[in-house]
Protein backbone atom coordinates (compact mmCIF):
# COMPACT_ATOMS: atom_id res chain seq x y z
CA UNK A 1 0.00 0.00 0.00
CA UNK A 2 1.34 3.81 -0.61
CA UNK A 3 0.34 5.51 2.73
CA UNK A 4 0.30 8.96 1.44
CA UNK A 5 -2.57 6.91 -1.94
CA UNK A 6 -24.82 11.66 -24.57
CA UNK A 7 -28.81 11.37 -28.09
CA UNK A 8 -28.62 13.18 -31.14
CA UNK A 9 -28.89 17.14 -30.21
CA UNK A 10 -30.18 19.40 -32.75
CA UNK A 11 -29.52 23.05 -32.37
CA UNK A 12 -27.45 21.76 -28.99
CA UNK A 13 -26.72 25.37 -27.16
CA UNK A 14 -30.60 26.16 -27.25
CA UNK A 15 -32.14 23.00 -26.71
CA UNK A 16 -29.79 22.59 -23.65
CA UNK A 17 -31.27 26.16 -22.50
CA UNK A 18 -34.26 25.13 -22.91
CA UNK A 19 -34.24 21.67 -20.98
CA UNK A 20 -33.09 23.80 -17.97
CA UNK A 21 -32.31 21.78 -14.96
CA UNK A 22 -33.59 18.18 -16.89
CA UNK A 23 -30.18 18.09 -18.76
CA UNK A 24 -27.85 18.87 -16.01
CA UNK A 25 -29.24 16.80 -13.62
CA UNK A 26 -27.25 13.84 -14.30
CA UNK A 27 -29.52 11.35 -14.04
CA UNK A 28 -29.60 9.28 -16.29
CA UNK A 29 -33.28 9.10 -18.47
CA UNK A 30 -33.23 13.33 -19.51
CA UNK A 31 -35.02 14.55 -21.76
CA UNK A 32 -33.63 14.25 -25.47
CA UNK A 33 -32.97 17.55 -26.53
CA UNK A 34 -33.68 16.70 -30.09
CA UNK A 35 -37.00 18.10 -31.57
CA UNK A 36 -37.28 14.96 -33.41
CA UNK A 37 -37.14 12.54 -30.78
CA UNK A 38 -40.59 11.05 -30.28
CA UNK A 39 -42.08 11.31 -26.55
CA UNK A 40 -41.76 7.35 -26.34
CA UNK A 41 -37.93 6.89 -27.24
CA UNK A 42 -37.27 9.74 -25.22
CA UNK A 43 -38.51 9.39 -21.26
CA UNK A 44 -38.62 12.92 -19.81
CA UNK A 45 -37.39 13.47 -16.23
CA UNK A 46 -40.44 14.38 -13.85
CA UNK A 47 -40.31 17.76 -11.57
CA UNK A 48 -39.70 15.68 -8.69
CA UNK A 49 -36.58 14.36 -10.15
CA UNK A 50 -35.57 17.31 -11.37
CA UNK A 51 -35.72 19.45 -7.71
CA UNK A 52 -34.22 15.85 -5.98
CA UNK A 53 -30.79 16.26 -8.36
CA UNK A 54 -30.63 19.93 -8.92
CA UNK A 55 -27.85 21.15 -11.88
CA UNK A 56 -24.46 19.80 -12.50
CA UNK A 57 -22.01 22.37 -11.82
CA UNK A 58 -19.73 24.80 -14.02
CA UNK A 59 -16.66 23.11 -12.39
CA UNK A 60 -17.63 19.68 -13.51
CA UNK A 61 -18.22 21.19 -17.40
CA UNK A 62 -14.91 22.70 -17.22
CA UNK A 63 -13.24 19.39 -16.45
CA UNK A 64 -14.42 17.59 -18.90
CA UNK A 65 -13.59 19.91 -21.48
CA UNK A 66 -9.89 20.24 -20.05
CA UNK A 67 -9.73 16.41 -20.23
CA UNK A 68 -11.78 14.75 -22.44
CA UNK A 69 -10.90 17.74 -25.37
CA UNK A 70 -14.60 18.98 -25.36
CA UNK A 71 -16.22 22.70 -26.22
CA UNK A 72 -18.95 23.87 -23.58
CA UNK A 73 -21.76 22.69 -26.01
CA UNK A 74 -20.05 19.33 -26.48
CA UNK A 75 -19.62 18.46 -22.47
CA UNK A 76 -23.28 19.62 -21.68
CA UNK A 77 -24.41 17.70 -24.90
CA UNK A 78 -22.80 14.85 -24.31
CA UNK A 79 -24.60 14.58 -20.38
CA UNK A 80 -27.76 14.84 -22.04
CA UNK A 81 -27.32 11.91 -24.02
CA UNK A 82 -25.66 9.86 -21.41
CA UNK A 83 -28.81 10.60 -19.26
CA UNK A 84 -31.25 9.32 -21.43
CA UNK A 85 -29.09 6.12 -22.98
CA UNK A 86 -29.11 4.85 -19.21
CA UNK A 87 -32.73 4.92 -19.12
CA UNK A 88 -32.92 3.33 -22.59
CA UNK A 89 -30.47 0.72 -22.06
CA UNK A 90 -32.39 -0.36 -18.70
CA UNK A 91 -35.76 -0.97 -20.43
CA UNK A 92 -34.10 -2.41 -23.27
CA UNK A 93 -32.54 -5.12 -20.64
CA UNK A 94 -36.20 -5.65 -19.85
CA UNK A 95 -37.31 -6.34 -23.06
CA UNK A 96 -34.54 -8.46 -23.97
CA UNK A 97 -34.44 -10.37 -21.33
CA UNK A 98 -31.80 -13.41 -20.98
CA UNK A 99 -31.07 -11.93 -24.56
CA UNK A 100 -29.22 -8.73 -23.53
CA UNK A 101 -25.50 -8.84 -24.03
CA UNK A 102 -25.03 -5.56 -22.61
CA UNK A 103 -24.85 -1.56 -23.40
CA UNK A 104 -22.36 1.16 -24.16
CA UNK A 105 -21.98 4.81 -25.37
CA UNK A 106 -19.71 6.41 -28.08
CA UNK A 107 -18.99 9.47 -30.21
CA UNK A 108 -17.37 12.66 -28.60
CA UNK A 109 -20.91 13.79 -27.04
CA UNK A 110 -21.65 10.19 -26.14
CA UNK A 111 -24.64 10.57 -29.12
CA UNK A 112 -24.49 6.82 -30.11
CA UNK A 113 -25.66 4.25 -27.68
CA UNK A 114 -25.31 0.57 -29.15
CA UNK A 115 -27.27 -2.72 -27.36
CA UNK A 116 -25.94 -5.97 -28.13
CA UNK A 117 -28.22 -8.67 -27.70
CA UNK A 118 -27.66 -13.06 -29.19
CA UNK A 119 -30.95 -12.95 -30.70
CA UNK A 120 -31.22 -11.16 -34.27
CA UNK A 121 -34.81 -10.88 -33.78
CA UNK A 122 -34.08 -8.40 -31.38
CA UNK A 123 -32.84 -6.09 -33.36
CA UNK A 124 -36.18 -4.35 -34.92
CA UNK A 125 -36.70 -3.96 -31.25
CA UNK A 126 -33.72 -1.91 -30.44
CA UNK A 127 -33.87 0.26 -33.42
CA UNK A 128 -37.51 1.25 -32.35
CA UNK A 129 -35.86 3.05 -29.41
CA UNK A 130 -33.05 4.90 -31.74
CA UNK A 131 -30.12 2.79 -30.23
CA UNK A 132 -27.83 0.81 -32.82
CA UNK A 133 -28.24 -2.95 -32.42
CA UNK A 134 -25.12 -5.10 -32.52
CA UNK A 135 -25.69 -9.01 -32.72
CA UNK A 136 -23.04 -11.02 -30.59
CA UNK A 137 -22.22 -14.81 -29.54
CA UNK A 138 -22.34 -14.33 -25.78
CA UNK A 139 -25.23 -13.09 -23.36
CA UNK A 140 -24.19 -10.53 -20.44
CA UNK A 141 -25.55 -13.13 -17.95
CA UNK A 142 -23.09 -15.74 -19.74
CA UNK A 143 -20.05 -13.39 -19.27
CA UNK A 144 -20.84 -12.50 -15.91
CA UNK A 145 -21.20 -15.98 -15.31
CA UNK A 146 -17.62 -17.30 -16.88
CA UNK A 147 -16.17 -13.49 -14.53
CA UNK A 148 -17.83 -15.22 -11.42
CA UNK A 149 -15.82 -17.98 -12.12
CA UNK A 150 -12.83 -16.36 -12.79
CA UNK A 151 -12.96 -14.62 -9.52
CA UNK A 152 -13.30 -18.15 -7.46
CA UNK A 153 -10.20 -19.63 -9.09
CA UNK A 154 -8.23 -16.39 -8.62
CA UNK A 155 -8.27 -17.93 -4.57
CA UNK A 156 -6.43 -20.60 -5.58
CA UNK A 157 -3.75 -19.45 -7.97
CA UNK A 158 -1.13 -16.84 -8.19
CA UNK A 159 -2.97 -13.36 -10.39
CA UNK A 160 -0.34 -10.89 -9.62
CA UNK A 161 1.42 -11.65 -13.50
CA UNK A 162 -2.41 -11.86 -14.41
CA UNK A 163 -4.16 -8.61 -12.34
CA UNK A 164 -6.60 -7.34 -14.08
CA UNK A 165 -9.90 -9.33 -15.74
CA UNK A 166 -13.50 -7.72 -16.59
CA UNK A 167 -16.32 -7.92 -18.41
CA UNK A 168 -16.01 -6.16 -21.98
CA UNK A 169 -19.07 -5.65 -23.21
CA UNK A 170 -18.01 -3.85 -26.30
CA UNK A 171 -15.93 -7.24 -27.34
CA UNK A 172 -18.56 -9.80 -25.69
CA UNK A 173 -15.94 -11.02 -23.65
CA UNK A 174 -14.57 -11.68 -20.57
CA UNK A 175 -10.78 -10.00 -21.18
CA UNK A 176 -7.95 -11.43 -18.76
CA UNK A 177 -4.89 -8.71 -18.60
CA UNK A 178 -2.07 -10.36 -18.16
CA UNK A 179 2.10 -9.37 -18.12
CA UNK A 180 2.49 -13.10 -18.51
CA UNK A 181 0.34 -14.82 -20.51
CA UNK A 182 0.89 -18.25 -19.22
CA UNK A 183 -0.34 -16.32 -15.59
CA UNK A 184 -3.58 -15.72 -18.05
CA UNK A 185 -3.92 -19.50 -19.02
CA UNK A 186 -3.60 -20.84 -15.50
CA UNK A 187 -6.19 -18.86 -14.54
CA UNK A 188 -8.35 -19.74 -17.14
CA UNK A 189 -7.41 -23.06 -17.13
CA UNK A 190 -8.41 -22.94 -12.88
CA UNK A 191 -11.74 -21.62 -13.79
CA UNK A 192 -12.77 -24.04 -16.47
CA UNK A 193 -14.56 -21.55 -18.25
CA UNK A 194 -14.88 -21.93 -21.90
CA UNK A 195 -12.27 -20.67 -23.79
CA UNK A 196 -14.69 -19.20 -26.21
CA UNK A 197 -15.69 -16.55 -23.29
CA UNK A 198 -12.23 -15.10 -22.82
CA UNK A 199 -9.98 -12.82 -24.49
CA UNK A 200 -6.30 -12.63 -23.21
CA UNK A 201 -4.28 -9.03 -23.72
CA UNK A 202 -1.39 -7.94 -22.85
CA UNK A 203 -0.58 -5.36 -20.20
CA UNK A 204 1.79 -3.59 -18.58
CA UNK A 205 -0.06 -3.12 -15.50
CA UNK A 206 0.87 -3.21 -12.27
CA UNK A 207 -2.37 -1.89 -10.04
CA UNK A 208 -2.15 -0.41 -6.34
CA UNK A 209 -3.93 0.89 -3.94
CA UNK A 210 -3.89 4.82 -4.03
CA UNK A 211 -3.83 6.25 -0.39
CA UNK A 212 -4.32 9.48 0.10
CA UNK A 213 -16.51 16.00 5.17
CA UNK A 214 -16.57 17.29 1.41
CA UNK A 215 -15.96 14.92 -0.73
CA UNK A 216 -12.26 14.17 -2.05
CA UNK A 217 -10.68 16.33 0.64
CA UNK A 218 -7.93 14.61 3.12
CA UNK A 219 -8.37 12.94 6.21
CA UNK A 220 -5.33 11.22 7.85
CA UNK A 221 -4.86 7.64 9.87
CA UNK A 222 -1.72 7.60 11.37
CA UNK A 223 0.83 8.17 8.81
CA UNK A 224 -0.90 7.65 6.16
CA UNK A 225 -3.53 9.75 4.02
CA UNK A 226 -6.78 9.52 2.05
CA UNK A 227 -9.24 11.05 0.52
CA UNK A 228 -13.03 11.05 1.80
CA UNK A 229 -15.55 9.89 -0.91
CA UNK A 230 -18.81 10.92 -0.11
CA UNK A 231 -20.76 12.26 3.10
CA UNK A 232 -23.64 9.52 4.42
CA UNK A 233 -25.99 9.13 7.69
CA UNK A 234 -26.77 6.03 9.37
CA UNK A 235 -29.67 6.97 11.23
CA UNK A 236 -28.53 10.55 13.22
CA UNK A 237 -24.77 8.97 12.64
CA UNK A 238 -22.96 11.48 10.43
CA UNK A 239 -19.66 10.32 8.54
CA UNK A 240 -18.15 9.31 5.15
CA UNK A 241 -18.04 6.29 2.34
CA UNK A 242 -13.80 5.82 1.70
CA UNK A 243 -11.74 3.22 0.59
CA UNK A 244 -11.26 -0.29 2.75
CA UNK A 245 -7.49 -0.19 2.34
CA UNK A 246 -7.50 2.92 3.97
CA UNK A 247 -8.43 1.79 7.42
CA UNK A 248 -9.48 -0.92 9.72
CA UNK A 249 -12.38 -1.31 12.36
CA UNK A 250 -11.44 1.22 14.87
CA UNK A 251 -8.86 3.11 13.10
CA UNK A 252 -9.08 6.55 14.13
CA UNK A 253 -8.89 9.29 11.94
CA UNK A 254 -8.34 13.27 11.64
CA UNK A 255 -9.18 15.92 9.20
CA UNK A 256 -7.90 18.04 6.37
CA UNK A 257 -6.96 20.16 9.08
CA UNK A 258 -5.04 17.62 11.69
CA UNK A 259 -8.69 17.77 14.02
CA UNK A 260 -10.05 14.08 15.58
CA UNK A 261 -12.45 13.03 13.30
CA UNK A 262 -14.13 10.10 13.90
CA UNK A 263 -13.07 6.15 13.82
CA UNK A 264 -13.74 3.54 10.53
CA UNK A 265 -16.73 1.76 11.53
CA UNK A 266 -16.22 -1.26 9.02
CA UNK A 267 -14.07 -1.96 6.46
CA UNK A 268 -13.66 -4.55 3.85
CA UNK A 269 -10.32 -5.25 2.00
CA UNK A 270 -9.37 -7.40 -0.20
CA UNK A 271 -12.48 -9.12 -1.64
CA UNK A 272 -14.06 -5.62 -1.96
CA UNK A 273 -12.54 -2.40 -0.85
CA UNK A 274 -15.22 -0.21 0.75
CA UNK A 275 -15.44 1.13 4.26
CA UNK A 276 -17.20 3.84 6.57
CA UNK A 277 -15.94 6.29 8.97
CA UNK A 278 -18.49 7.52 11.71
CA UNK A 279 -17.55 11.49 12.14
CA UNK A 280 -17.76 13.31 16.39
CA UNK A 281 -20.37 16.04 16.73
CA UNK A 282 -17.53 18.64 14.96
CA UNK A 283 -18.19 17.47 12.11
CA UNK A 284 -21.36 18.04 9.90
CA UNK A 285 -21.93 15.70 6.68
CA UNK A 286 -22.81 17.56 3.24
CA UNK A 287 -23.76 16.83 -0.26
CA UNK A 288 -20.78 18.11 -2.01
CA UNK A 289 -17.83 16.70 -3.37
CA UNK A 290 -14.69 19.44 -3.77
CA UNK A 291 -14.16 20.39 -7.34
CA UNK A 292 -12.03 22.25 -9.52
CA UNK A 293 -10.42 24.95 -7.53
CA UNK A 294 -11.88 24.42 -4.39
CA UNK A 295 -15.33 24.87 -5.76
CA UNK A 296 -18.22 22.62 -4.21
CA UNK A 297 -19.77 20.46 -6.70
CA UNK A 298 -23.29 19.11 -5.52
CA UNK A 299 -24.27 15.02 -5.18
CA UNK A 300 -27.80 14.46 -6.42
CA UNK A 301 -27.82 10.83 -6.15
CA UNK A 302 -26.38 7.57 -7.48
CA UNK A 303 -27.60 6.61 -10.35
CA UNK A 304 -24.61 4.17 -12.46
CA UNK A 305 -23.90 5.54 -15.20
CA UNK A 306 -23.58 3.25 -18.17
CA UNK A 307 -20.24 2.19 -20.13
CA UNK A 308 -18.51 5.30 -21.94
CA UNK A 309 -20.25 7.81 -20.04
CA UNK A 310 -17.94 10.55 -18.73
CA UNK A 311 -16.79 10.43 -14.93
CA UNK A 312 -14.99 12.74 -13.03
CA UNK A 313 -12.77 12.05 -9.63
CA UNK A 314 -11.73 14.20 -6.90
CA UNK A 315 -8.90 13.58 -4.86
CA UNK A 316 -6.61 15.10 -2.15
CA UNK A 317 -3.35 14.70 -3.88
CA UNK A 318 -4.21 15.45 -7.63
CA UNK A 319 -7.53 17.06 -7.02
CA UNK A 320 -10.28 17.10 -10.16
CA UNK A 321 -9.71 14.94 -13.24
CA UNK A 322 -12.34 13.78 -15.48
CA UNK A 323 -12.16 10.24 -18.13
CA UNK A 324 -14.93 7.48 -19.09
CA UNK A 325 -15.67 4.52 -18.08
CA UNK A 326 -14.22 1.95 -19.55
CA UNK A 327 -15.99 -1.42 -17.44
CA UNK A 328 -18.25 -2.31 -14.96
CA UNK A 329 -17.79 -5.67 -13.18
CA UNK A 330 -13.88 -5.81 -13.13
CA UNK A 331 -11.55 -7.76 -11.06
CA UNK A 332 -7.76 -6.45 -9.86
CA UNK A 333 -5.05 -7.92 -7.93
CA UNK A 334 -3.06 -5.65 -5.97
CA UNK A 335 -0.22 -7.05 -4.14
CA UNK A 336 -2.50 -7.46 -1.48
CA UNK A 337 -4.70 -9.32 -2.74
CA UNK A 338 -7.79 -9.85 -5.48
CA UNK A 339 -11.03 -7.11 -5.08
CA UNK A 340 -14.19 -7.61 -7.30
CA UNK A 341 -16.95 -5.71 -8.54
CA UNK A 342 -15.10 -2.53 -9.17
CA UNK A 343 -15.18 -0.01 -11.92
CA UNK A 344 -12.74 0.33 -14.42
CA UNK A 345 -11.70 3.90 -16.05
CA UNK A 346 -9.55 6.29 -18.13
CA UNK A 347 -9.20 8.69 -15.03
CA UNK A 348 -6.14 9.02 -13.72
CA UNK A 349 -4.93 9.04 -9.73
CA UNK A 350 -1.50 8.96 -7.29
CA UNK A 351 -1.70 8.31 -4.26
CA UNK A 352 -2.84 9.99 -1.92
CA UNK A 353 -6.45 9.89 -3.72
CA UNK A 354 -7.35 6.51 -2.88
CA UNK A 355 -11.08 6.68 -1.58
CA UNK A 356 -12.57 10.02 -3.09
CA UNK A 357 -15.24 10.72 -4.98
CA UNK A 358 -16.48 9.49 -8.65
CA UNK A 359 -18.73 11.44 -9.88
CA UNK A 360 -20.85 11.61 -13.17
CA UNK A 361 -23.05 14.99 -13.66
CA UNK A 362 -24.21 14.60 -10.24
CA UNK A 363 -24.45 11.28 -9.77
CA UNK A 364 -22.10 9.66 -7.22
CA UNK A 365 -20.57 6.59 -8.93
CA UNK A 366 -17.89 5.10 -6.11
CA UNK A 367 -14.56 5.44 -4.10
CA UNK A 368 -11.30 5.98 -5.63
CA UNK A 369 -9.87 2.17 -5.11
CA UNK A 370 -6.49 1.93 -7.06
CA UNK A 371 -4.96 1.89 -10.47
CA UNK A 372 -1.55 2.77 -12.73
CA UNK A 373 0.02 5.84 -14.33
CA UNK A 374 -0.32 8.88 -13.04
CA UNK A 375 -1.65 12.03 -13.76
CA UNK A 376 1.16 13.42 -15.77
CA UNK A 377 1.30 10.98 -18.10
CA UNK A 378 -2.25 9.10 -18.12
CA UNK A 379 -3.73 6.04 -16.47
CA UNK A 380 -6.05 3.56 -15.86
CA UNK A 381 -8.20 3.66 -12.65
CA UNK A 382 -10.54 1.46 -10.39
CA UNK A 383 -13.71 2.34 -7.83
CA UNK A 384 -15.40 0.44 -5.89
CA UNK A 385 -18.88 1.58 -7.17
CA UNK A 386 -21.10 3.27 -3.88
CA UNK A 387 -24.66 1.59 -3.86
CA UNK A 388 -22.86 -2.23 -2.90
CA UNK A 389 -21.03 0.15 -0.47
CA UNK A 390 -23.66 1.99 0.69
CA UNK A 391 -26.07 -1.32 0.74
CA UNK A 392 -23.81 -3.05 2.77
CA UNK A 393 -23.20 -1.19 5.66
CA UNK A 394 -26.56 0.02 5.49
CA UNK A 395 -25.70 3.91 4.64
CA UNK A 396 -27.63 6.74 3.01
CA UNK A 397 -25.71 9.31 0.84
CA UNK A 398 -26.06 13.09 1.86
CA UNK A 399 -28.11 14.22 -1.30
CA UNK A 400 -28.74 18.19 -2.52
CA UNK A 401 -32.35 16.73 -2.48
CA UNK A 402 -32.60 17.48 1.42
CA UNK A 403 -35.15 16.55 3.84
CA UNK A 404 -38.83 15.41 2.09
CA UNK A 405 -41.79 18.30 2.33
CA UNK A 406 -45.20 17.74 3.76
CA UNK A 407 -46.91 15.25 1.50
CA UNK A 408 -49.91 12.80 0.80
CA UNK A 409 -49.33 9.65 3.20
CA UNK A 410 -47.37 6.71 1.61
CA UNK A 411 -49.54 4.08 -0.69
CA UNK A 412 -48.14 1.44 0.76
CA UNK A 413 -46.01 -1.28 -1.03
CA UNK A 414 -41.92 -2.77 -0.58
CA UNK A 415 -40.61 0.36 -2.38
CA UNK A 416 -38.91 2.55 0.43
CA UNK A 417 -36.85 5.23 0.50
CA UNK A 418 -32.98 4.79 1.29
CA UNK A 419 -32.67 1.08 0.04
CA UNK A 420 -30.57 0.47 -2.90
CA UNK A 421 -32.17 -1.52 -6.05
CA UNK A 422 -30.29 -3.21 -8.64
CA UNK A 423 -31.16 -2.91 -12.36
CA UNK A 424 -34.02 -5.69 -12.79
CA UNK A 425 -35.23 -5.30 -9.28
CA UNK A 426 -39.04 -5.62 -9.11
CA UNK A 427 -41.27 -3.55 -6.13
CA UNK A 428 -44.50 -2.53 -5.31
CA UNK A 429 -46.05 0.77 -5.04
CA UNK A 430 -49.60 2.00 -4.63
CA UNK A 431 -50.53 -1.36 -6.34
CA UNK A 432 -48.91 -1.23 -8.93
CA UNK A 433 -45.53 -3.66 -9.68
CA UNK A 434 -42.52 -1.49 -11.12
CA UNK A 435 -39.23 -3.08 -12.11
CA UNK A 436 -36.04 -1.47 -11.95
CA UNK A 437 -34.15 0.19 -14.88
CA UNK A 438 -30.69 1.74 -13.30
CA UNK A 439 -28.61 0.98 -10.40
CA UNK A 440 -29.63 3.60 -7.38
CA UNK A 441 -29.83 4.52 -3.80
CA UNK A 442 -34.27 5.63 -3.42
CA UNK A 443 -34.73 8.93 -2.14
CA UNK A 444 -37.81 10.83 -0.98
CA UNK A 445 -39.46 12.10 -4.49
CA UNK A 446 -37.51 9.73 -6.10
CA UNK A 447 -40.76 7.19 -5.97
CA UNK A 448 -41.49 4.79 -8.77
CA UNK A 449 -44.83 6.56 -10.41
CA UNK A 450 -42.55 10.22 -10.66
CA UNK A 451 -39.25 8.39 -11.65
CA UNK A 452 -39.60 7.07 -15.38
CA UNK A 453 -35.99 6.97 -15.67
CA UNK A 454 -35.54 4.63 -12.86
CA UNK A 455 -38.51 2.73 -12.40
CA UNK A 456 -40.84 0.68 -15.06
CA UNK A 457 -44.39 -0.50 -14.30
CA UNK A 458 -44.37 -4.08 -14.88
């Protein structure tokens, strides 16, 4: 460990004017800014949404024209589009069932989102909602599948020559990075998956943990520092989502500023690498993450954004970088040992920044886990994604939203407010059956019969 670790847009400028706060919310299932777009392909975020996320700020624009090479009109285009593809892809998972090979955007405003599915039939389907249709060998359930199995036989054999492996869903494979390739085909060979399912690449790779209550500013443990990730509550409990490798059960912590802070709560590292620090009464949680130049950028929720999207980090040793994401699903070996289920990206980190905040729009997206390069000359980068976090330890994320008004008393049903669903997740509200479309923590507002990008009645 290092201690111290977008659819089409016609006329873009206007339209983006004129979808106010619905394109730079960041959740994914905006309105389409295009005048052409038909009222069905395009699923318009509700009023309710709209107040819950609140706009994406200037700083995070700025960022991602510095480093992903965008104009103004390009960055705010492109989170329009990556808004509504999320919503799109989810309800074309629906459709497609055990079909569905996965989902991805492309194009320098993120305009193009393609579905693969294994079933050519499909495909009259997917072009119905304005997404290109690809036609593949392998379903998504199949590759996560051969991945699971990957991850079991990476207990029993060496991965450091072999550290990286993830679901591609762009190559409908399962690619093993290896700087040996007979590391590769012994871990292959220990999972007995089908050959068929993986691609082997080459890599120079060699991930680590990056060490170093607004989100990505320092806290310290000892001699060592990180960055916090993003404020949460646990019941009256205020504190912050970081990095497991950061800290054990009971490690104590201190601030920005060298005050007592609180003590890690729980931690979980290897295997995953999330954790929780419970904050003293000095310090007050918020729903901001720290920017570029200091400048408080606001957390609206945490909706995943899907493959491609853009994605921005903050950190307490190189501060506020944007990229995309490359992977969901991905597996790394760190000399410590193997973690699962993270996030793979084109952001780049030192240490120093392990545990801060991944953002998209303003959507949080995970902790800052580890990764290569550096910010001079480029990287590759890993989170641990925040809802398994924030599900497992039983945390809700400090949200611009704020505290619910005075309303009509609840319908009734298993939909509730602070638990996190899963794309394909199915609940009940007011008697009605709704299934889930995107990965997300529920928030007051944020119910099933005002959330069309989220929620689908079944």
């Amino acid at each position: 460990m290092l201690p111290t670790h977008h659819r089409r847009l016609a006329a873009a400028c206007a339209a983006v004017t004129a979808a106010g706060a619905l394109v730079f919310a960041g959740l994914p299932g905006a309105a389409s800014a295009s005048p052409a777009a038909s009222p069905a392909a395009s699923p318009s975020l509700s009023p309710a949404e709209s107040a819950a996320v609140g706009k994406t700020s200037p700083g995070v624009l700025k960022a991602m024209q510095r480093d992903l090479g965008l104009t103004s009109a390009q960055a705010e285009a492109r989170l329009v589009n990556e808004a509504e593809a999320g919503a799109d892809a989810g309800r074309l998972r629906n459709a497609l069932g055990r079909d569905f090979a996965g989902a991805w955007v492309h194009g320098a405003t993120s305009a193009k989102l393609t579905v693969a599915t294994t079933d050519a039939a499909d495909v009259p389907v997917i072009e119905a909602r304005g997404a290109r249709a690809r036609v593949v060998a392998h379903s998504l359930a199949r590759l996560d599948a051969a991945k699971a199995e990957l991850d079991r036989a990476a207990k029993k054999v060496a991965t450091r020559d072999a550290p990286v492996w993830y679901v591609d869903v762009r190559s409908n494979a399962v690619v093993v990075g290896a700087a040996k390739t007979s590391a590769a085909k012994s871990l292959v060979s220990a999972a007995d998956v089908d050959s068929s399912l993986v691609r082997v690449t080459k890599t120079a790779e060699r991930p680590r943990p990056l060490y170093d209550l607004v989100g990505g500013e320092a806290y310290y443990m000892g001699g060592g520092r990180c960055s916090i990730g993003f404020p949460v509550t646990k019941g009256t409990q205020q504190g912050f989502a970081t990095a497991g490798h950061c800290g054990r059960a009971g490690t104590a912590t201190t601030g920005h500023n060298r005050v007592a802070q609180g003590t890690f709560q729980a931690s979980i590292f290897p295997g995953r690498d999330m954790a929780w620090v419970a904050t003293n009464a000095q310090w007050t949680a918020t729903p901001y993450v720290k920017g570029q130049g200091g400048q408080r950028v606001g957390v609206g929720g945490s909706t995943q954004s899907p493959v491609g999207a853009s994605i921005c980090r903050s950190g307490s040793t190189t501060g506020w970088h944007c990229g995309t994401i490359s992977q969901h699903n991905t597996s790394v070996t760190y000399p410590e040992g193997t973690i699962s289920g993270v996030t793979r990206t084109t952001v780049c980190a030192e240490p120093g920044d392990s545990g801060g905040s991944y953002i998209s729009g303003s959507q949080a997206q995970g902790v800052t886990s580890g990764g290569s390069g550096n910010c001079r000359s480029g990287g590759t980068t890993y989170h641990q994604p925040i809802n398994p976090l924030l599900q497992q330890f039983g945390l809700t994320l400090k949200t611009t939203g704020g505290d619910p008004g005075p309303g009509d008393p609840e319908p009734g049903g298993t939909w509730a407010a602070g638990k996190v669903y899963a794309a394909g997740d199915t609940v009940t509200y007011g008697g009605s059956t709704y299934r889930c479309l995107q990965p997300h923590q529920a928030q007051p507002g944020w119910e099933p019969p005002n959330t069309p990008a989220l929620w689908q009645q079944a």
